[in-house]
N, C-alpha and C. Protein backbone atom coordinates (compact mmCIF):
# COMPACT_ATOMS: atom_id res chain seq x y z
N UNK A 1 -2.43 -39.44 -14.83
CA UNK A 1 -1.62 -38.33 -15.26
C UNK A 1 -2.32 -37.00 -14.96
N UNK A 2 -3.45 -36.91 -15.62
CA UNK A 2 -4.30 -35.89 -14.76
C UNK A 2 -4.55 -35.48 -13.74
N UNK A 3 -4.69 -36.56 -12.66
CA UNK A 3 -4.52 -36.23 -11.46
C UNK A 3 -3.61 -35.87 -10.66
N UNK A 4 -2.40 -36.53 -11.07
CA UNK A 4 -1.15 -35.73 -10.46
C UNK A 4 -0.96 -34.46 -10.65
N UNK A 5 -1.43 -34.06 -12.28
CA UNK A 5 -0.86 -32.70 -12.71
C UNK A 5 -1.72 -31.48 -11.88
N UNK A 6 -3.26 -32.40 -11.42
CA UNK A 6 -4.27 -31.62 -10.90
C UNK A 6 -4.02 -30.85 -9.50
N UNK A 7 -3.31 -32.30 -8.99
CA UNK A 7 -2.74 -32.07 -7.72
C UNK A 7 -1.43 -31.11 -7.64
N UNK A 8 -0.55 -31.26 -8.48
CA UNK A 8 0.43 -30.73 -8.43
C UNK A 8 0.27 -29.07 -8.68
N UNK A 9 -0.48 -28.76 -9.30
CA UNK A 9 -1.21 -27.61 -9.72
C UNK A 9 -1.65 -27.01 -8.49
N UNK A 10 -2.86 -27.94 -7.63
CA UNK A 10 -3.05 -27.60 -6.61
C UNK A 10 -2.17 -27.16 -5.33
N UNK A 11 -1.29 -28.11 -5.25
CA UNK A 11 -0.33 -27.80 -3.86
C UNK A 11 0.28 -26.40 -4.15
N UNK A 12 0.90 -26.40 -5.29
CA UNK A 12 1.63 -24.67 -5.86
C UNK A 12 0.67 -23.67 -5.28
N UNK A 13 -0.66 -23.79 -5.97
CA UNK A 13 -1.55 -23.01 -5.56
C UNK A 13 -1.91 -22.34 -3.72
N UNK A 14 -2.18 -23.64 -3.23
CA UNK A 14 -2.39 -23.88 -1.74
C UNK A 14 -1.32 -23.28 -0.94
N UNK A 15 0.08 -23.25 -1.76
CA UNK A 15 1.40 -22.99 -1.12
C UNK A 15 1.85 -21.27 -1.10
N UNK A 16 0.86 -20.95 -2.07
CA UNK A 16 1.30 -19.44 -2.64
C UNK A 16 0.18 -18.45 -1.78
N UNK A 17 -0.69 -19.21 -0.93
CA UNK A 17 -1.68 -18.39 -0.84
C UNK A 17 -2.48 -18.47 0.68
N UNK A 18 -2.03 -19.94 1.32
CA UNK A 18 -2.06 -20.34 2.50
C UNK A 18 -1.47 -20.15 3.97
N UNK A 19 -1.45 -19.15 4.93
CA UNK A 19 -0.16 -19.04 5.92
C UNK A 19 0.51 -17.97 5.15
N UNK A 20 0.03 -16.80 4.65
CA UNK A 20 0.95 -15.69 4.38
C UNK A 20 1.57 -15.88 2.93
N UNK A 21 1.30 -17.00 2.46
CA UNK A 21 1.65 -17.08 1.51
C UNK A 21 3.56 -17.56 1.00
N UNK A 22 3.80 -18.08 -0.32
CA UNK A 22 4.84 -18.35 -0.87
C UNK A 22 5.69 -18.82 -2.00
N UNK A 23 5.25 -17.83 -2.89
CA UNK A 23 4.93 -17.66 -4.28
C UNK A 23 5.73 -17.77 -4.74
N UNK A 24 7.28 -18.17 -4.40
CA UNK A 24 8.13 -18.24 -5.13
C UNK A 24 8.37 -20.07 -5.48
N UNK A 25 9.55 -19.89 -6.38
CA UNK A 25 9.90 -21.37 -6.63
C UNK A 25 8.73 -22.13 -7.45
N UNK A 26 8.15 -21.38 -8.34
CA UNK A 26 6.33 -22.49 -8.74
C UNK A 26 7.37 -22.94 -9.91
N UNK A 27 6.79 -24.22 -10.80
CA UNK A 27 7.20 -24.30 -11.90
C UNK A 27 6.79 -23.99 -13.26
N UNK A 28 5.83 -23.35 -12.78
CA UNK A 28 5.69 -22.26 -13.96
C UNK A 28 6.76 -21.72 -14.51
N UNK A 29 7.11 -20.89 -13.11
CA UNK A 29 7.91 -19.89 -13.72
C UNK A 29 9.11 -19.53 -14.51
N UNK A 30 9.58 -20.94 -14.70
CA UNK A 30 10.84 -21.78 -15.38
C UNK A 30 10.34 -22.13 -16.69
N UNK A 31 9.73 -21.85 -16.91
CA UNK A 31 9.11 -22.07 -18.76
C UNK A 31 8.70 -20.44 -19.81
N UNK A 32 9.75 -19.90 -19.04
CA UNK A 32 9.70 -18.53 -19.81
C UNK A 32 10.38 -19.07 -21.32
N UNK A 33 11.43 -19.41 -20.86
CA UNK A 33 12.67 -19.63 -22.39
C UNK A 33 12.02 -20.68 -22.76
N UNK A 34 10.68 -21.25 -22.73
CA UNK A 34 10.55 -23.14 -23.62
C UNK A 34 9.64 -22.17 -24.53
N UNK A 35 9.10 -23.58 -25.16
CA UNK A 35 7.54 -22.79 -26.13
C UNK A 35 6.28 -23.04 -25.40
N UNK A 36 6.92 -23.21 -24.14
CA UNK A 36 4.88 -23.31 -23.37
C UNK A 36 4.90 -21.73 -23.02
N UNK A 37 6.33 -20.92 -23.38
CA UNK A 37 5.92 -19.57 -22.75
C UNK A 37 4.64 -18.75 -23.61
N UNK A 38 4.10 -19.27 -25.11
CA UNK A 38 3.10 -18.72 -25.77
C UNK A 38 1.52 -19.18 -24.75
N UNK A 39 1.97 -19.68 -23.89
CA UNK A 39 0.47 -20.59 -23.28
C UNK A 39 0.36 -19.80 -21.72
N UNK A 40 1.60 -18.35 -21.61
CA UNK A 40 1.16 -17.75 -20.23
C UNK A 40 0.43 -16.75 -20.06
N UNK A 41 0.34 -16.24 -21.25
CA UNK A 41 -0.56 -15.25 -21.01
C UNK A 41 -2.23 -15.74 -21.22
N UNK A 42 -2.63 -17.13 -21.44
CA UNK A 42 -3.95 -17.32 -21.09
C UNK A 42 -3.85 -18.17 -19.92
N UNK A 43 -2.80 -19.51 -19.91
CA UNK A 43 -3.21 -19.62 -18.56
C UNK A 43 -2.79 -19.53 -17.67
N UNK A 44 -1.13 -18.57 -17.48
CA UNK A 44 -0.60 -18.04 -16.09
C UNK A 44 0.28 -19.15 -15.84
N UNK A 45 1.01 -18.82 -14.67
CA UNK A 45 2.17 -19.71 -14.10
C UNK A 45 1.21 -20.69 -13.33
N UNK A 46 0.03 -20.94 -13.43
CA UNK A 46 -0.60 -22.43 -12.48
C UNK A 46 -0.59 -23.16 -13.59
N UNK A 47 -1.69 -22.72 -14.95
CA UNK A 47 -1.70 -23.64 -16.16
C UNK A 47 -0.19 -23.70 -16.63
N UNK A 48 0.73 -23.34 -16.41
CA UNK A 48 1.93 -23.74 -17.16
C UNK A 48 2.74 -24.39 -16.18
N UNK A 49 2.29 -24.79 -15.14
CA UNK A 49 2.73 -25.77 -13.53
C UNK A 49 1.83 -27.13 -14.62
N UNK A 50 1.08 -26.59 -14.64
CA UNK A 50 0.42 -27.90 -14.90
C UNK A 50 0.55 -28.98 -16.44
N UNK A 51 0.57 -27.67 -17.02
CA UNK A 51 1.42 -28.51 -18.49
C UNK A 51 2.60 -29.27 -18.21
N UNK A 52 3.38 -28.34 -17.22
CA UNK A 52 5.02 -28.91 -16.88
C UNK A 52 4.53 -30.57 -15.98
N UNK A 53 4.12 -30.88 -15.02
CA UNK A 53 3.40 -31.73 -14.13
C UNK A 53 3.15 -33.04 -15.98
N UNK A 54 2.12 -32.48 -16.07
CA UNK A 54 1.83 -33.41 -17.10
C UNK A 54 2.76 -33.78 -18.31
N UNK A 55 3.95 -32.98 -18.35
CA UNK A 55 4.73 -33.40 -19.70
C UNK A 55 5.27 -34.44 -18.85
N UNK A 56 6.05 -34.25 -17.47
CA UNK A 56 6.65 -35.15 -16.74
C UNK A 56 5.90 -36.33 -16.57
N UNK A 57 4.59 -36.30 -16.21
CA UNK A 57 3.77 -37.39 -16.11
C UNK A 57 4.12 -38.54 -17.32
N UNK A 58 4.01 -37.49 -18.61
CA UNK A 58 4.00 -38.22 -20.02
C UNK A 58 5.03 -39.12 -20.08
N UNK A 59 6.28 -38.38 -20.01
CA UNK A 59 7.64 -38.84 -20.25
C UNK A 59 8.31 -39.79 -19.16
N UNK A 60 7.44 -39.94 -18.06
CA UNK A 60 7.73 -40.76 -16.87
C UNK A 60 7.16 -41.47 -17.00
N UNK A 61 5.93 -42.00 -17.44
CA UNK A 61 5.52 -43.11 -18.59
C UNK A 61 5.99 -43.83 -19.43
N UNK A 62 6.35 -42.84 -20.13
CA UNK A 62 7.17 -43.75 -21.72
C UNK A 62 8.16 -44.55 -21.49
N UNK A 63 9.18 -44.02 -20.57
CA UNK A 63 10.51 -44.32 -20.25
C UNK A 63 10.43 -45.53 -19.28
N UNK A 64 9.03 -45.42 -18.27
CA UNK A 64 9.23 -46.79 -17.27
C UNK A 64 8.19 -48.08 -17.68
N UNK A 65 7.57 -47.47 -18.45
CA UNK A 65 6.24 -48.84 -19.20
C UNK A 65 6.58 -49.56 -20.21
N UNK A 66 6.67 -49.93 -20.13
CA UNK A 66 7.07 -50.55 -21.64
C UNK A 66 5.86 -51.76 -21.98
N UNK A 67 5.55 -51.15 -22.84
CA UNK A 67 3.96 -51.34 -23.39
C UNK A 67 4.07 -50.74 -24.88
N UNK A 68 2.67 -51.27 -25.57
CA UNK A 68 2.58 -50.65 -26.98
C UNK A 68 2.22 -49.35 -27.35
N UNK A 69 1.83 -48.41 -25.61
CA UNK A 69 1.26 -47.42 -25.90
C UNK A 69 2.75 -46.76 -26.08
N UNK A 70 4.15 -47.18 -25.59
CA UNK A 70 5.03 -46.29 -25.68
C UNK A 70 4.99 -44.69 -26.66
N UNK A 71 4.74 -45.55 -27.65
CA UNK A 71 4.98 -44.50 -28.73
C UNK A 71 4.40 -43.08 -28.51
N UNK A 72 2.68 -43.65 -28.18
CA UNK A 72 1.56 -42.67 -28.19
C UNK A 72 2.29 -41.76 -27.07
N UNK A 73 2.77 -41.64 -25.87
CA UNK A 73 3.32 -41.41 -24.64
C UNK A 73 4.04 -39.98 -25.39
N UNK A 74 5.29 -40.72 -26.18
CA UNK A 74 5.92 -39.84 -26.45
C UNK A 74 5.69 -39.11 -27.66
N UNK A 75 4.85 -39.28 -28.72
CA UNK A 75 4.45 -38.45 -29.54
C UNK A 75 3.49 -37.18 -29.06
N UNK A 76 2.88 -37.70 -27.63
CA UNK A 76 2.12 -36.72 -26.90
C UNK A 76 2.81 -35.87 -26.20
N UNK A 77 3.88 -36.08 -25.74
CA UNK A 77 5.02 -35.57 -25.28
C UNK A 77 5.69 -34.48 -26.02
N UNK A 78 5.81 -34.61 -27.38
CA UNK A 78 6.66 -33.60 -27.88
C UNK A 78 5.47 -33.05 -28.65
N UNK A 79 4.23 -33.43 -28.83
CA UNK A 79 3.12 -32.37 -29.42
C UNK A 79 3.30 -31.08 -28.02
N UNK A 80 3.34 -31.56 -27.02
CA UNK A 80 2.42 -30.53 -25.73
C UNK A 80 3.14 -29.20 -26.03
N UNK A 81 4.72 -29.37 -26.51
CA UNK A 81 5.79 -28.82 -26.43
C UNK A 81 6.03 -27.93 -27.85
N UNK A 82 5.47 -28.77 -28.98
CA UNK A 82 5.39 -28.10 -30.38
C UNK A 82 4.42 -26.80 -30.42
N UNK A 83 3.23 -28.26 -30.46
CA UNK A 83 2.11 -26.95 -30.55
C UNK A 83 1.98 -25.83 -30.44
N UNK A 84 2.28 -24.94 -28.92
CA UNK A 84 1.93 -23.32 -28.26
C UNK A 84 3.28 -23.02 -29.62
N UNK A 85 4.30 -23.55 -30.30
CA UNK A 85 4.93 -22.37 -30.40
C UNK A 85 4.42 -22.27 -32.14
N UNK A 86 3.89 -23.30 -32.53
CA UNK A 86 3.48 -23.23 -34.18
C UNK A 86 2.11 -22.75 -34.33
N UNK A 87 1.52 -22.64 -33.06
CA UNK A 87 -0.28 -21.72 -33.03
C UNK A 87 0.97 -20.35 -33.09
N UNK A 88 1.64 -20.03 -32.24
CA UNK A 88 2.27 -18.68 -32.58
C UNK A 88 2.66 -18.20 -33.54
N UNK A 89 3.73 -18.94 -33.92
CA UNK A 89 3.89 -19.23 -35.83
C UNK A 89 3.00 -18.08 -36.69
N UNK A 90 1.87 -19.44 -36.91
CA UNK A 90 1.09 -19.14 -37.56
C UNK A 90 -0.25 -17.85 -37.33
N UNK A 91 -0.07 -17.65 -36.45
CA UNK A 91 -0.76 -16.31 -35.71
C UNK A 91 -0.06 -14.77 -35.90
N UNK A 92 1.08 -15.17 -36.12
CA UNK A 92 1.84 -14.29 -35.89
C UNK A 92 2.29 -14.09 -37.64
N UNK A 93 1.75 -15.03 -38.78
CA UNK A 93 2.15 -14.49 -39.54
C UNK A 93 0.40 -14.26 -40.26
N UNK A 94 -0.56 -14.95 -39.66
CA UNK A 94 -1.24 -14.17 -40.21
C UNK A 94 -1.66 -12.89 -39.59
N UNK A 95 -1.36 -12.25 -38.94
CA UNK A 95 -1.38 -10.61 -38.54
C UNK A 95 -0.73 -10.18 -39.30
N UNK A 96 0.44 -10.52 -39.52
CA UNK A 96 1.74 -9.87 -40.67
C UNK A 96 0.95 -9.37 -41.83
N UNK A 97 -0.07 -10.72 -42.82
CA UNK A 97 -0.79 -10.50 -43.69
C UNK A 97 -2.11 -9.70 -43.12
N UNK A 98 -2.41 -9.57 -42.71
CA UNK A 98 -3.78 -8.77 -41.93
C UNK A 98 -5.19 -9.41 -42.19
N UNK A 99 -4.68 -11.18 -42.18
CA UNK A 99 -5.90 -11.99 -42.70
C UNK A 99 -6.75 -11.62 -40.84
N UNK A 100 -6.24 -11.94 -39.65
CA UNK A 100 -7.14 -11.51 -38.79
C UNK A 100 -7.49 -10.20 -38.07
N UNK A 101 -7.10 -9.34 -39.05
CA UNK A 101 -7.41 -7.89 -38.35
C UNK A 101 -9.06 -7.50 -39.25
């Protein structure tokens, strides 16, 4: 799973910047409206290619294995997707209170 996402990460990269370049079409850039959009301003439209790469990895797993890890597959699946927006959440209300200022 890693390695695909590594690779997949990579080719975007290689594609945007190789021969003049061709920066459009990444899949980053399609995760404005999800909740990985709290995860672009640290790691950019490559790390959010690559979250996307790896959720697919996850869920292209679950759905064709059928094994005991199923579950784990997809509970990892909808954490990748929770998480960035409940660190926001909670970030966002402790500034409100001014516990991190």
């Amino acid at each position: 799973m890693l390695l695909f996402s590594s690779l997949w990460c990579l080719s975007e990269a290689l594609r945007s910047t190789l021969f003049g370049g061709f920066p459009w079409l990444l899949i980053g850039t399609t995760q404005i409206d999800t909740p990985l959009k709290y995860l672009a301003p640290w790691f950019g439209v490559y790390g959010l290619s690559f979250f996307c790469a790896f959720a697919s990895a996850l869920l292209t797993i679950a759905v064709h294995k059928n094994t005991l890890k199923r579950p784990y597959y997809l509970i990892a699946f909808v954490l990748l997707f929770l998480t960035p927006s409940l660190g926001k959440k909670t970030i966002g209300l402790a500034l409100k209170k001014n516990l991190l200022l």
